[in-house]
PDB file of N, CA and C in Angstrom:
ATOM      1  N   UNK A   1      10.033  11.627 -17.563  1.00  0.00           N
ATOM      2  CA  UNK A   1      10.129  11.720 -16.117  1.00  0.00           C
ATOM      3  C   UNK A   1       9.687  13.102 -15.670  1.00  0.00           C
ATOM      4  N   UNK A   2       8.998  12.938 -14.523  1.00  0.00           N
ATOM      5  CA  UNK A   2       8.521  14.403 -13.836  1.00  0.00           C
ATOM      6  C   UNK A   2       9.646  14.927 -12.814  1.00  0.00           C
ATOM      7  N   UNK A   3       9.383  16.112 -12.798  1.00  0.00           N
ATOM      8  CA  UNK A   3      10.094  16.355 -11.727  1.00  0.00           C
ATOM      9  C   UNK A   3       9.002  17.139 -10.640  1.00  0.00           C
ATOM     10  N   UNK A   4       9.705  16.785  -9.094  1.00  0.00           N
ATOM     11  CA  UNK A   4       8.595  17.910  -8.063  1.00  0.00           C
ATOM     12  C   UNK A   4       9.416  17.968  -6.935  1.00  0.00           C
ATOM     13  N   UNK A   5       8.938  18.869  -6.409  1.00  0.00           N
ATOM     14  CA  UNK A   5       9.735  19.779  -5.713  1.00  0.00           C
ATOM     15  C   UNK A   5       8.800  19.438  -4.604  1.00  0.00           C
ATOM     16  N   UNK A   6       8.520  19.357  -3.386  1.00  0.00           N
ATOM     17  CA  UNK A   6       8.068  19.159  -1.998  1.00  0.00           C
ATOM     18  C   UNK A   6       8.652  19.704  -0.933  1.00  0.00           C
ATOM     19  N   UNK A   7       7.544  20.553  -0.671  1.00  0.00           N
ATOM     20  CA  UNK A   7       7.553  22.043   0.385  1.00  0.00           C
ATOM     21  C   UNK A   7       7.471  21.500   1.961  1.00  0.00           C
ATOM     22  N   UNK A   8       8.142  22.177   2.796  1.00  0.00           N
ATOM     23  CA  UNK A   8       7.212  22.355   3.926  1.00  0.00           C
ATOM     24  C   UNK A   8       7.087  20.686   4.566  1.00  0.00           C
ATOM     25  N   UNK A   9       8.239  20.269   4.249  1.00  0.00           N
ATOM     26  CA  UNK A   9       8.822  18.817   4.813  1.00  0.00           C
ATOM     27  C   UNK A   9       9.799  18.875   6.222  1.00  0.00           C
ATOM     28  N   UNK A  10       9.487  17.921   7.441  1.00  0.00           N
ATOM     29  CA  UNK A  10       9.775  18.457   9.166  1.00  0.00           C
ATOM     30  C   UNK A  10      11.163  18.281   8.250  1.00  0.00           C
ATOM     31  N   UNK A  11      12.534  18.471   9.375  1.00  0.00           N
ATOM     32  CA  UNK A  11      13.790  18.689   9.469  1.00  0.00           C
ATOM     33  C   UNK A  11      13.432  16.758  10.002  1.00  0.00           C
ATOM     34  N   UNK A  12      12.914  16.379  10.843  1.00  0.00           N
ATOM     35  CA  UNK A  12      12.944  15.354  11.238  1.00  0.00           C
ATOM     36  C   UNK A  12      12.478  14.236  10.404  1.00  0.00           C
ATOM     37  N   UNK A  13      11.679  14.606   9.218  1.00  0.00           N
ATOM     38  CA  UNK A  13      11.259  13.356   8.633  1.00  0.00           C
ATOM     39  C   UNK A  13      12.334  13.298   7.368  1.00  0.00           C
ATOM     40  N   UNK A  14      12.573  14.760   6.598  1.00  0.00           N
ATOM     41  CA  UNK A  14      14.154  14.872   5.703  1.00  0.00           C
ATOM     42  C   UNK A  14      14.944  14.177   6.338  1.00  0.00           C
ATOM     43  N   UNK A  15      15.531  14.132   7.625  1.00  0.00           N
ATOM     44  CA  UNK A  15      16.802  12.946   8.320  1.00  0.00           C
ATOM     45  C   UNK A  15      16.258  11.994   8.479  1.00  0.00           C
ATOM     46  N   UNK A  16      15.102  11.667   8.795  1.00  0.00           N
ATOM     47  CA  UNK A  16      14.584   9.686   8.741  1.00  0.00           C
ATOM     48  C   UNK A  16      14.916   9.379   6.869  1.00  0.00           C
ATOM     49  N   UNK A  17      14.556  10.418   6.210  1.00  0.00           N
ATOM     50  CA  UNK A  17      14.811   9.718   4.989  1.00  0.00           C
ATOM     51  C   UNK A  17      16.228   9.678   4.127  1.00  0.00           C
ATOM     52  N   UNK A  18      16.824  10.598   4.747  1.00  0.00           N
ATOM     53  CA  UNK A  18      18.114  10.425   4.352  1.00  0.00           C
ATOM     54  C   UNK A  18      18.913   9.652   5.106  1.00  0.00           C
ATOM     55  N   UNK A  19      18.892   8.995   6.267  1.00  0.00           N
ATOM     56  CA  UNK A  19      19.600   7.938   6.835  1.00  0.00           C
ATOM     57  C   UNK A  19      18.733   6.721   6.140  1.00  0.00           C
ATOM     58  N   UNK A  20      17.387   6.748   5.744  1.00  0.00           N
ATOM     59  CA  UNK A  20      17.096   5.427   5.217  1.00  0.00           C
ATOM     60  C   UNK A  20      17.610   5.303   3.957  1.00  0.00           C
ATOM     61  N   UNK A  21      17.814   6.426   3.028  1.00  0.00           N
ATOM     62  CA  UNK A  21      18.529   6.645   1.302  1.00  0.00           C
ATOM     63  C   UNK A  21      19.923   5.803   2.403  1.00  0.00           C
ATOM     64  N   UNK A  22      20.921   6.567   2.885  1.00  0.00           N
ATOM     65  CA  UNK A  22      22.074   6.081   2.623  1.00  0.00           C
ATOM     66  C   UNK A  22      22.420   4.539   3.325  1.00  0.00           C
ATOM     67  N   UNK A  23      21.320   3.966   4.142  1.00  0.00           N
ATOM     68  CA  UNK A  23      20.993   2.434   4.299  1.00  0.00           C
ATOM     69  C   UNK A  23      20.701   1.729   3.529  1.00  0.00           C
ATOM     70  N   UNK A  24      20.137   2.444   2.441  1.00  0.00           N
ATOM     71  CA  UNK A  24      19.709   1.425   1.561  1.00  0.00           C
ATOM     72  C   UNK A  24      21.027   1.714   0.112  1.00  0.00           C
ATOM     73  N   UNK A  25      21.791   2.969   0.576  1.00  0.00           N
ATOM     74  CA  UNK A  25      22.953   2.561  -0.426  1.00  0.00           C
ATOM     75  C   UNK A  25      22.199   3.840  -1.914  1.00  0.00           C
ATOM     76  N   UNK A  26      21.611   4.608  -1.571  1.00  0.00           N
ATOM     77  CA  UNK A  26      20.545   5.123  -2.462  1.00  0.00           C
ATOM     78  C   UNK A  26      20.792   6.923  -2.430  1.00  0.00           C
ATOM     79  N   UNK A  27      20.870   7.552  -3.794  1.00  0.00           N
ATOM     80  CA  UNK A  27      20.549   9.253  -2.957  1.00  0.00           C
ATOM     81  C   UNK A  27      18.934   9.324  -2.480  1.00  0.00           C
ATOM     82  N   UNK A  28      18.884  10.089  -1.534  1.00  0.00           N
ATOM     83  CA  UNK A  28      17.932  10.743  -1.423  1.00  0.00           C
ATOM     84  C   UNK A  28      16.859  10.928  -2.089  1.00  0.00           C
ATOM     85  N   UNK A  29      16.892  11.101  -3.694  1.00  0.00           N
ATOM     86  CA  UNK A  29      15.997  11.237  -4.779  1.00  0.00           C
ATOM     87  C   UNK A  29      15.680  10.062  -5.038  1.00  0.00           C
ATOM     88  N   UNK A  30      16.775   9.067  -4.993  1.00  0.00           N
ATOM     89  CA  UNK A  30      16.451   8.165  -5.704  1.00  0.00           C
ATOM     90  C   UNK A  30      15.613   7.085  -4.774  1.00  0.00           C
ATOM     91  N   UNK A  31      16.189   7.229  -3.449  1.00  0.00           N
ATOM     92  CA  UNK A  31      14.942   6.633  -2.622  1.00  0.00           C
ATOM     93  C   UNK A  31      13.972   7.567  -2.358  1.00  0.00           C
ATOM     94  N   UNK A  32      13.519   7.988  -2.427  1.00  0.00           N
ATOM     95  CA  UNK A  32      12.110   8.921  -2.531  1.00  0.00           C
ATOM     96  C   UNK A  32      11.222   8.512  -3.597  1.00  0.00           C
ATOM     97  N   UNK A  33      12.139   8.687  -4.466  1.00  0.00           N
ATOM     98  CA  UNK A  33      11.177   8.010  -5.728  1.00  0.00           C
ATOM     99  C   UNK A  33      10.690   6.412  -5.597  1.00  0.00           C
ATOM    100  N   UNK A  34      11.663   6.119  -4.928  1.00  0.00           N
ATOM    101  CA  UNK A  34      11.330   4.671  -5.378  1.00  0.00           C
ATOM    102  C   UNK A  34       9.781   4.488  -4.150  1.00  0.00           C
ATOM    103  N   UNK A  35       9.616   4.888  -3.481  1.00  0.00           N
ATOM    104  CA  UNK A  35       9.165   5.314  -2.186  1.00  0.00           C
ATOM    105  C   UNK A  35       7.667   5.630  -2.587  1.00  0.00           C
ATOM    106  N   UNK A  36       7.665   6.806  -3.450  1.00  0.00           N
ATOM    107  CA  UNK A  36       6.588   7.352  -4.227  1.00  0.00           C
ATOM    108  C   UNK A  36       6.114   5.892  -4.987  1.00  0.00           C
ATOM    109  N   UNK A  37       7.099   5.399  -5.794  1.00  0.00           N
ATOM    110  CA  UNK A  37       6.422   4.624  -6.968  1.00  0.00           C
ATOM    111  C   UNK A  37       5.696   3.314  -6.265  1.00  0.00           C
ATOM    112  N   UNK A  38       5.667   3.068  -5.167  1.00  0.00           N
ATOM    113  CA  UNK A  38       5.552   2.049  -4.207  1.00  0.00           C
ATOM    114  C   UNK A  38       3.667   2.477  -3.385  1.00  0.00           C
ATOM    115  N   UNK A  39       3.909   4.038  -3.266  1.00  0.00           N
ATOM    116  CA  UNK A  39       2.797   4.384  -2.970  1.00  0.00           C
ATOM    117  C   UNK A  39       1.614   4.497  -4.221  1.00  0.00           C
ATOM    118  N   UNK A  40       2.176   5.086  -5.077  1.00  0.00           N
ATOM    119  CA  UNK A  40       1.284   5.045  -6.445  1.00  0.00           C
ATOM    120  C   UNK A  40       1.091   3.703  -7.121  1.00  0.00           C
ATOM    121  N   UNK A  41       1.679   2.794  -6.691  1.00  0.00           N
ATOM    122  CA  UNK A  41       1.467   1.354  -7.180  1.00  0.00           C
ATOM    123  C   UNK A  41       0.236   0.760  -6.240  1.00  0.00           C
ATOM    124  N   UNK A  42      -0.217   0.868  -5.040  1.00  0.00           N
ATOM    125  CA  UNK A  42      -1.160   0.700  -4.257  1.00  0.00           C
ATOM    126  C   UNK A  42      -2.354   0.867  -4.621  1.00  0.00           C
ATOM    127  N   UNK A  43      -3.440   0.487  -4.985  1.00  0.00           N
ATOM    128  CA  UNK A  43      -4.860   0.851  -4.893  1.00  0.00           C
ATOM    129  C   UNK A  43      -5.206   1.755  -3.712  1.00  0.00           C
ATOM    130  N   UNK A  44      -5.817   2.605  -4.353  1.00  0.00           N
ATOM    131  CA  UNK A  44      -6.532   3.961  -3.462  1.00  0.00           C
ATOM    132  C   UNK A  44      -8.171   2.908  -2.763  1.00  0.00           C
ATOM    133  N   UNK A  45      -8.439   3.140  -1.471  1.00  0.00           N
ATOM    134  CA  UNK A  45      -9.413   2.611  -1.030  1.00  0.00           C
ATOM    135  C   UNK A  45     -10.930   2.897  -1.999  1.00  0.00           C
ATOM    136  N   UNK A  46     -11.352   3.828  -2.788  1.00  0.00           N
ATOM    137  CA  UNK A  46     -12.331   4.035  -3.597  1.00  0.00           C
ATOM    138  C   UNK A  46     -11.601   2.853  -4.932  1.00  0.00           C
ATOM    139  N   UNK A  47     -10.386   2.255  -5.050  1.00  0.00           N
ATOM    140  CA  UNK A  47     -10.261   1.499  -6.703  1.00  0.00           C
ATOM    141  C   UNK A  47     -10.598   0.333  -5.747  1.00  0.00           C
ATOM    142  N   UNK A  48      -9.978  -0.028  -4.526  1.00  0.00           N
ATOM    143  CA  UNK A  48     -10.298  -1.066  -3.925  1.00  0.00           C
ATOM    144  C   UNK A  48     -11.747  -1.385  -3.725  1.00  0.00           C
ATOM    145  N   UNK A  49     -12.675  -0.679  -3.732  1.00  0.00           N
ATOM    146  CA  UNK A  49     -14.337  -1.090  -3.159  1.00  0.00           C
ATOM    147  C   UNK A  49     -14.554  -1.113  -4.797  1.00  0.00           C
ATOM    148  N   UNK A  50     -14.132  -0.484  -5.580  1.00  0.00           N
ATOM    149  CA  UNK A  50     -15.366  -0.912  -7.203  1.00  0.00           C
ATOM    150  C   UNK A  50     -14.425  -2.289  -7.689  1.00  0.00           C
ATOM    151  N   UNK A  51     -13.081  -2.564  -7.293  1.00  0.00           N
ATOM    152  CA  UNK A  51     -12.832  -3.538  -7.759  1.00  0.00           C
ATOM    153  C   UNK A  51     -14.000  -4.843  -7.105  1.00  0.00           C
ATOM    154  N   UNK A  52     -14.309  -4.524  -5.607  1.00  0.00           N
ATOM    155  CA  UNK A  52     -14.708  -6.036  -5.064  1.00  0.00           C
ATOM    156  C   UNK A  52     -15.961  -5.372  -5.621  1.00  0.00           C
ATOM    157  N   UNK A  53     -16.934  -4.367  -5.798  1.00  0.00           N
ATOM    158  CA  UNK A  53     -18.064  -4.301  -6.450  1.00  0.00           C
ATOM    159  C   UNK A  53     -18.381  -5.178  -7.965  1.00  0.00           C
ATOM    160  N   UNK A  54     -17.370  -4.810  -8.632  1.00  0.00           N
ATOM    161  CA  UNK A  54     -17.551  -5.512  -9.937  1.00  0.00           C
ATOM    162  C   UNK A  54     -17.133  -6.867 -10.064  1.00  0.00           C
ATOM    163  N   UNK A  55     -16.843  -7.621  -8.965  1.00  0.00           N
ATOM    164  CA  UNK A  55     -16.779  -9.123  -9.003  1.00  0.00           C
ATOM    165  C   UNK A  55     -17.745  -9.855  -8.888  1.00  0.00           C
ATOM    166  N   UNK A  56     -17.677 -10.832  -9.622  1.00  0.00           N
ATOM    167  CA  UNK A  56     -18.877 -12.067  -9.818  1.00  0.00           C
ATOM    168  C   UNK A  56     -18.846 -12.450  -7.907  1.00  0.00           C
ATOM    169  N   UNK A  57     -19.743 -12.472  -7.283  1.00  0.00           N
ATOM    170  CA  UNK A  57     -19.647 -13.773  -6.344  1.00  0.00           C
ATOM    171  C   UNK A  57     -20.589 -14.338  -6.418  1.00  0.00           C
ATOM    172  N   UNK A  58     -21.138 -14.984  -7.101  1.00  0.00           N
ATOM    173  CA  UNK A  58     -22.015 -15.940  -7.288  1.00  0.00           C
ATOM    174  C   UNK A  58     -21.531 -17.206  -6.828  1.00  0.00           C
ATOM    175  N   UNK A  59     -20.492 -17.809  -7.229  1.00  0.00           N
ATOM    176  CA  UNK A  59     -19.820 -18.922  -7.368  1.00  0.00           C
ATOM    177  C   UNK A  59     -18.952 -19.569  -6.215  1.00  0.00           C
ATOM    178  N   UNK A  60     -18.976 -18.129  -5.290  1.00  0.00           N
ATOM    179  CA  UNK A  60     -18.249 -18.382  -3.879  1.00  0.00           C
ATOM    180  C   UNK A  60     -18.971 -19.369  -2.986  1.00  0.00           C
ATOM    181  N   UNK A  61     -18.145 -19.563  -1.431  1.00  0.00           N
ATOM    182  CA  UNK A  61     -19.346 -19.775  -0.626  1.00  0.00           C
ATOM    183  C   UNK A  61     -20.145 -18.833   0.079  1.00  0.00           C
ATOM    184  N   UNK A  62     -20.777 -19.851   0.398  1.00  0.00           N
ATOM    185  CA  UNK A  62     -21.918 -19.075   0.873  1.00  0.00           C
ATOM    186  C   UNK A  62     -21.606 -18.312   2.269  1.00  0.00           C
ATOM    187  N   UNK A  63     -22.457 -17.728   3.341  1.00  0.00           N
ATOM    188  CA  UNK A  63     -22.088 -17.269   4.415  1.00  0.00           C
ATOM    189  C   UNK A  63     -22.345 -17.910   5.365  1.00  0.00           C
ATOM    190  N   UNK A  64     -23.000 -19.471   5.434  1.00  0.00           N
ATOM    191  CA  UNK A  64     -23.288 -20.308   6.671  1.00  0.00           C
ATOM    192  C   UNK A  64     -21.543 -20.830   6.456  1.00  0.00           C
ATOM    193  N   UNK A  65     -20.967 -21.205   4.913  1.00  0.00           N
ATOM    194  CA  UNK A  65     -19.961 -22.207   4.938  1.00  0.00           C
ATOM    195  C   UNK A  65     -18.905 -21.839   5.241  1.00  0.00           C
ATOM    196  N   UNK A  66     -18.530 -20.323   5.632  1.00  0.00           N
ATOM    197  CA  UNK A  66     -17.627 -19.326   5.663  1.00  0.00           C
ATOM    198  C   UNK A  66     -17.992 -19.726   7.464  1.00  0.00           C
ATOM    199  N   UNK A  67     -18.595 -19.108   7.860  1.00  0.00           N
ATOM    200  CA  UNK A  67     -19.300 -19.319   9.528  1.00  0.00           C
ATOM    201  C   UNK A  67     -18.886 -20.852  10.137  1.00  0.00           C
ATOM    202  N   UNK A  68     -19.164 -21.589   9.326  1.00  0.00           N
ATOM    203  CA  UNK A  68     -18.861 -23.325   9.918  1.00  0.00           C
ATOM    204  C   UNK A  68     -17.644 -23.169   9.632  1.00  0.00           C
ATOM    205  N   UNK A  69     -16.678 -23.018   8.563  1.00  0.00           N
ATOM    206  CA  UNK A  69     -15.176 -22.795   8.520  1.00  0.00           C
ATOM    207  C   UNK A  69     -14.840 -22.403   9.698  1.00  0.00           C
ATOM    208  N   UNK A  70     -15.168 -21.170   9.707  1.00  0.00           N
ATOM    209  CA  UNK A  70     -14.553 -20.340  11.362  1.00  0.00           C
ATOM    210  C   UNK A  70     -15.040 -20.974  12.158  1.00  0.00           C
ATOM    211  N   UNK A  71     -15.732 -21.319  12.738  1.00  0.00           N
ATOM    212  CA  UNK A  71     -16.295 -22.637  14.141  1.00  0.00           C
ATOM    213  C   UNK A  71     -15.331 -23.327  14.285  1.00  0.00           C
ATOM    214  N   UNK A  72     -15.031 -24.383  13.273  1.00  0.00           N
ATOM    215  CA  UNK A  72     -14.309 -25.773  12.646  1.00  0.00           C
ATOM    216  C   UNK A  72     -12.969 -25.051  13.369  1.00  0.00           C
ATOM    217  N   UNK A  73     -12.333 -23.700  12.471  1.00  0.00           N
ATOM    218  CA  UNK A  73     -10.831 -23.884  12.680  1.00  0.00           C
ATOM    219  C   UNK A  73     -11.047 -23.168  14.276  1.00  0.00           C
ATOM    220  N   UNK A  74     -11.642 -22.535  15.213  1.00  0.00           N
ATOM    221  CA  UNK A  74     -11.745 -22.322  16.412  1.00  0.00           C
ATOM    222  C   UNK A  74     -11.690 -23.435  17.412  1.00  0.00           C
ATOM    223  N   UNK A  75     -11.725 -24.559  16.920  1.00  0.00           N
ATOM    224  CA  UNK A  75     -11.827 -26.073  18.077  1.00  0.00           C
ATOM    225  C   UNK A  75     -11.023 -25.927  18.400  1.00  0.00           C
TER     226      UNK A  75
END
């Protein structure tokens, strides 16, 4: 486990998160972390574009059948 220390945090966003720690029944650390691990679990927008880069779409539809879909469900 790491530890870090975080500087230069408002007085106002420390009390949004410590009334949300003790709502959720949690210290402070321990909702923070969980908080963090939630953000680092996310794809960063650069993993998100090489993921859809390196996908096959060959096999999809096409872009008229995608277009008539949307028409169709617009009636």
């Amino acid at each position: 486990m790491s530890t870090l220390y975080i500087r230069d945090v408002s007085e106002e966003t420390a009390e949004t998160l410590k009334r949300r720690a003790a709502a959720s029944g949690l210290s402070l650390s321990a909702y923070v972390a969980g908080q963090l691990d939630s953000l680092a679990a996310r794809p960063s927008n650069e993993e998100v574009v090489e993921r859809l880069r390196s996908m096959d779409r060959t096999t999809g539809p096409s872009s008229s059948d995608i277009l008539e879909t949307l028409h169709e469900n617009r009636r």
